[in-house]
N, C-alpha and C. Protein backbone atom coordinates (compact mmCIF):
# COMPACT_ATOMS: atom_id res chain seq x y z
N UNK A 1 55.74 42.64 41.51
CA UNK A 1 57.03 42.05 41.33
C UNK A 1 57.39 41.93 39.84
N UNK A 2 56.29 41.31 39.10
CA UNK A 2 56.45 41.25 37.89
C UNK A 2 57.09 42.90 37.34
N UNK A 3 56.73 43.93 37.30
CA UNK A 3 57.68 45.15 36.70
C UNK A 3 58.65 45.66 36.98
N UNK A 4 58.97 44.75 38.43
CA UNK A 4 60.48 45.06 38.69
C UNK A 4 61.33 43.89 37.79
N UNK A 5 61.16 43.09 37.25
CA UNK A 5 61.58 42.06 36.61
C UNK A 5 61.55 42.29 35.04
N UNK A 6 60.16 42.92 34.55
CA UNK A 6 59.80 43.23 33.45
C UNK A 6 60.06 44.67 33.06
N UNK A 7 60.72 45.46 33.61
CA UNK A 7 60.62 46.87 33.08
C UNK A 7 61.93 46.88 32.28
N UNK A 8 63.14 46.00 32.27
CA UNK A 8 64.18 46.23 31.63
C UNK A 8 63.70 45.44 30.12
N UNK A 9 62.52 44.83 30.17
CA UNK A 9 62.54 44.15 28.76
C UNK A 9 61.59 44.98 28.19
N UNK A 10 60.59 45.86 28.84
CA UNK A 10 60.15 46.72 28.20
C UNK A 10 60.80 47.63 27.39
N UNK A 11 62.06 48.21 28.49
CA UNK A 11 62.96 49.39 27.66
C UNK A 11 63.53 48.54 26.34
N UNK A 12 64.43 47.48 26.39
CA UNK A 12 64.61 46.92 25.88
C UNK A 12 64.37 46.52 24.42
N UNK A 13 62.63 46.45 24.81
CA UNK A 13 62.20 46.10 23.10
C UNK A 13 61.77 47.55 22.35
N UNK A 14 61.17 48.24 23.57
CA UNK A 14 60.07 49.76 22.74
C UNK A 14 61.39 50.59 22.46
N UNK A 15 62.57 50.87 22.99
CA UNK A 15 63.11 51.77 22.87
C UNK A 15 64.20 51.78 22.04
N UNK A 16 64.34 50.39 21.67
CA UNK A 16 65.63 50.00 20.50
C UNK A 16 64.93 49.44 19.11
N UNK A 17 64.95 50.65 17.80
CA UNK A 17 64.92 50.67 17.01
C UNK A 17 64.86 49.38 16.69
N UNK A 18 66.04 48.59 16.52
CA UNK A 18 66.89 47.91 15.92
C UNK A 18 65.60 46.32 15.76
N UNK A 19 65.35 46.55 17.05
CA UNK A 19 64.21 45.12 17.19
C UNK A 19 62.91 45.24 16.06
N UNK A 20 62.68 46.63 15.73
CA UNK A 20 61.26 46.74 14.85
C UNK A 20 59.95 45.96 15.51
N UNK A 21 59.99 46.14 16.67
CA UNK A 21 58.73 45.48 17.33
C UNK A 21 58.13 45.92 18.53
N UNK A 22 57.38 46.09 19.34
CA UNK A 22 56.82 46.53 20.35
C UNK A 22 55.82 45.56 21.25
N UNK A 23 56.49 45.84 22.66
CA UNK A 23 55.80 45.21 23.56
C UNK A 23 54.59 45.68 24.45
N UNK A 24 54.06 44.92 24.29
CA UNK A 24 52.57 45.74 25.04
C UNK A 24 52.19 44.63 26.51
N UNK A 25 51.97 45.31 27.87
CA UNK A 25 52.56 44.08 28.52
C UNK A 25 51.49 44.31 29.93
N UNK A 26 50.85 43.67 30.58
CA UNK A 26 49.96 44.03 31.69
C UNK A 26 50.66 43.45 32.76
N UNK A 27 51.40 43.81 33.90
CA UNK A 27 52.02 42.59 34.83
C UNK A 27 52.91 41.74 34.50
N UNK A 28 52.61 40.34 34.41
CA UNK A 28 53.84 39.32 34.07
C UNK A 28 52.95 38.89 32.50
N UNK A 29 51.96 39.48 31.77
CA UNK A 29 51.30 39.06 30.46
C UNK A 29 51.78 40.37 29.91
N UNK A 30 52.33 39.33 28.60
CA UNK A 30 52.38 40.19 27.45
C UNK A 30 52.43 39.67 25.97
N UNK A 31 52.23 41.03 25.06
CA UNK A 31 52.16 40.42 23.47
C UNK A 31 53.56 41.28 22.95
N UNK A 32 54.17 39.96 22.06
CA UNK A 32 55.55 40.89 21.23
C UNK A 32 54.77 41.23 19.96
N UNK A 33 54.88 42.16 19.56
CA UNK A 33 54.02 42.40 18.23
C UNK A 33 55.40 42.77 17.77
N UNK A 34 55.41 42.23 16.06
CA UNK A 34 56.78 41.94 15.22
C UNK A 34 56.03 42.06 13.85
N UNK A 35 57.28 42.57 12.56
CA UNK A 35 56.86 41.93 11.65
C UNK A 35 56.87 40.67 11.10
N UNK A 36 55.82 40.10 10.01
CA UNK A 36 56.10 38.73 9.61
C UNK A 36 57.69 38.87 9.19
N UNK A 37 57.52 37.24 9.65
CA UNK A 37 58.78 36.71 9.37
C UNK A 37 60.07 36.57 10.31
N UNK A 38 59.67 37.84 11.88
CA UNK A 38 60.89 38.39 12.73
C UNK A 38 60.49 37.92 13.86
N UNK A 39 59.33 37.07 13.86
CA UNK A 39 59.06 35.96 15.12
C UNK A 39 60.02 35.48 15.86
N UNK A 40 61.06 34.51 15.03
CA UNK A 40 61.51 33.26 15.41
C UNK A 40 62.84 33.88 16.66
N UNK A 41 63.79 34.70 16.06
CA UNK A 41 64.81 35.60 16.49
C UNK A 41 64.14 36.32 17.81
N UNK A 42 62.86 37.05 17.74
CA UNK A 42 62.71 37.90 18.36
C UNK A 42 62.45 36.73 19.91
N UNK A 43 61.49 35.63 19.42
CA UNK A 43 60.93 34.39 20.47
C UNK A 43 62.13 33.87 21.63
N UNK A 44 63.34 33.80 20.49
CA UNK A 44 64.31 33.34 21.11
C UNK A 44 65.45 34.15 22.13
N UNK A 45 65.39 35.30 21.28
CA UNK A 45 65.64 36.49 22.46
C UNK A 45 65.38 36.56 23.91
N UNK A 46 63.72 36.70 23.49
CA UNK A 46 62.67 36.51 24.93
C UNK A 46 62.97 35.19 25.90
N UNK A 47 63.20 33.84 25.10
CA UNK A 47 63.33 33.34 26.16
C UNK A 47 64.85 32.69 26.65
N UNK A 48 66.12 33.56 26.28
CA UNK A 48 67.16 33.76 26.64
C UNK A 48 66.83 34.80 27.96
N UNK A 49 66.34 35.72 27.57
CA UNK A 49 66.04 37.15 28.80
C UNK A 49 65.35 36.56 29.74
N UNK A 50 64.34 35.76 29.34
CA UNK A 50 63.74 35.47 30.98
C UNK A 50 65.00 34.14 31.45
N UNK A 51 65.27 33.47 30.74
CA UNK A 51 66.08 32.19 31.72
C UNK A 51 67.31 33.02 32.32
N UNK A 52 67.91 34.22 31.77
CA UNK A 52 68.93 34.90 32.54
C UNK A 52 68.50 35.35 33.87
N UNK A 53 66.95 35.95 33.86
CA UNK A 53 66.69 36.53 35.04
C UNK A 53 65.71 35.55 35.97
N UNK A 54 66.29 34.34 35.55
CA UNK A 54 65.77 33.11 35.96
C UNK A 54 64.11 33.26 36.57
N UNK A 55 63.12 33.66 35.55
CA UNK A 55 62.03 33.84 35.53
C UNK A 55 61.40 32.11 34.80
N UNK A 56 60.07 31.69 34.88
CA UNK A 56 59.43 30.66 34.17
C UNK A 56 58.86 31.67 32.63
N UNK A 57 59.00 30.65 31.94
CA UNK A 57 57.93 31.11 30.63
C UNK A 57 57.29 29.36 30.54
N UNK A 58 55.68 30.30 30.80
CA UNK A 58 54.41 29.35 30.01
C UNK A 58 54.88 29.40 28.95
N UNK A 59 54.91 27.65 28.68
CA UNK A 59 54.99 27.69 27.37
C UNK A 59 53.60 26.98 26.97
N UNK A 60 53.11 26.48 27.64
CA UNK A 60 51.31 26.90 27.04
C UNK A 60 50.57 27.92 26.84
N UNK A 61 50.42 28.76 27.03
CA UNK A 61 50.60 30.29 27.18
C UNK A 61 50.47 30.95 25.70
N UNK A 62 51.95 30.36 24.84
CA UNK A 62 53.01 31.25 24.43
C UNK A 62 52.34 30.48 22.66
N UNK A 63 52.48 31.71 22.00
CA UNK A 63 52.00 31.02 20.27
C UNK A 63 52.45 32.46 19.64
N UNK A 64 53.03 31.75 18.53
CA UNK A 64 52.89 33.08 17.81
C UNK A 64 51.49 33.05 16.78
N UNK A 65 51.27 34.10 16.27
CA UNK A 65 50.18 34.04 15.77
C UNK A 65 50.40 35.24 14.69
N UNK A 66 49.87 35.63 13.27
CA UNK A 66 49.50 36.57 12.47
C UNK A 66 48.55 36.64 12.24
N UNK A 67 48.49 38.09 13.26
CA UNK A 67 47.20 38.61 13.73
C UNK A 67 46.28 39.16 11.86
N UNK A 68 47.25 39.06 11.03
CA UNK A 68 46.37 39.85 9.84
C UNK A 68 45.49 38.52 9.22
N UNK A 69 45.60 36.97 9.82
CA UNK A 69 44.89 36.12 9.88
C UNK A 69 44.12 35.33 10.62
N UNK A 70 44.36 35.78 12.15
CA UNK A 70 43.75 35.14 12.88
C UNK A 70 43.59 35.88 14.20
N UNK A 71 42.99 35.55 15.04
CA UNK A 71 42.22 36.67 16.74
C UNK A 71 43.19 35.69 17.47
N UNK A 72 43.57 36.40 18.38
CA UNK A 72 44.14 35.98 19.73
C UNK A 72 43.59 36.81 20.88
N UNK A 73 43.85 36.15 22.08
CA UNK A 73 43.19 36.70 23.25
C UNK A 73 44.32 37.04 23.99
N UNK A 74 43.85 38.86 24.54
CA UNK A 74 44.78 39.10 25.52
C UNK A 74 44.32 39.51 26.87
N UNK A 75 44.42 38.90 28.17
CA UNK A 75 43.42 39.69 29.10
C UNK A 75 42.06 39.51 29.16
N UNK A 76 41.77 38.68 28.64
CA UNK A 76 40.44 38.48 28.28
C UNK A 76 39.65 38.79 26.87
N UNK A 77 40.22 39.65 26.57
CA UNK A 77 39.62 40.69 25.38
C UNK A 77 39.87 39.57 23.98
N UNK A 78 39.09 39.30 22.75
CA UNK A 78 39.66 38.70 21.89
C UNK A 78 40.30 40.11 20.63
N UNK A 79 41.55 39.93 20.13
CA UNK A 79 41.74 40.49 19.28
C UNK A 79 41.75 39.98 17.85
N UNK A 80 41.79 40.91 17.38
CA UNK A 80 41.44 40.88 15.72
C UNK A 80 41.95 41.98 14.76
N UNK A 81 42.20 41.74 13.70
CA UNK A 81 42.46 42.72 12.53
C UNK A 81 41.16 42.77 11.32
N UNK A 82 40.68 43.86 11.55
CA UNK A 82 39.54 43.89 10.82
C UNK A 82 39.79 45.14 10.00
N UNK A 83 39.07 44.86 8.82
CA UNK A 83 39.35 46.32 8.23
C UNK A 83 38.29 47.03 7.90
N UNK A 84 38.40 48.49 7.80
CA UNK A 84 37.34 49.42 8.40
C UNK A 84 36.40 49.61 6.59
N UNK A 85 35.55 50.24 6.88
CA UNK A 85 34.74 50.43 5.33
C UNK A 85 34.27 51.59 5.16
């Protein structure tokens, strides 16, 4: 159910330039990856789009985070920005 709900915000973010950000999304979980600074706009977007398609957003769930300082978990997996040598 979730990608019948979620596939228009997929097109949405990957396919319009204009956002500079990309969604990466398993089911009803996903990460907005943005540049610093294009959080706040992009957050608020997201949760205009889901209250239109009268969906819930966890907002426990939900953090932004810069990943070039800190791991977040997606799916289980912890992520990280590490740099190679």
């Amino acid at each position: 159910m979730a990608n019948l709900y979620l596939n228009s915000l997929d097109h949405a973010v990957n396919e319009n330039p204009v956002h500079d950000a990309k969604l990466v999304r398993y089911a009803d979980d996903f990460v907005l990856l943005c540049r610093p600074g294009k959080s706040g706009p992009l957050y608020e977007r997201l949760k205009r789009y889901l209250e239109a398609k009268k969906l819930k957003h966890n907002e426990t769930k939900t953090r932004v985070v810069d990943s070039r300082r800190e791991s977040f978990c997606f799916l289980g997996f912890e992520l990280s920005n590490r740099r190679s040598v």
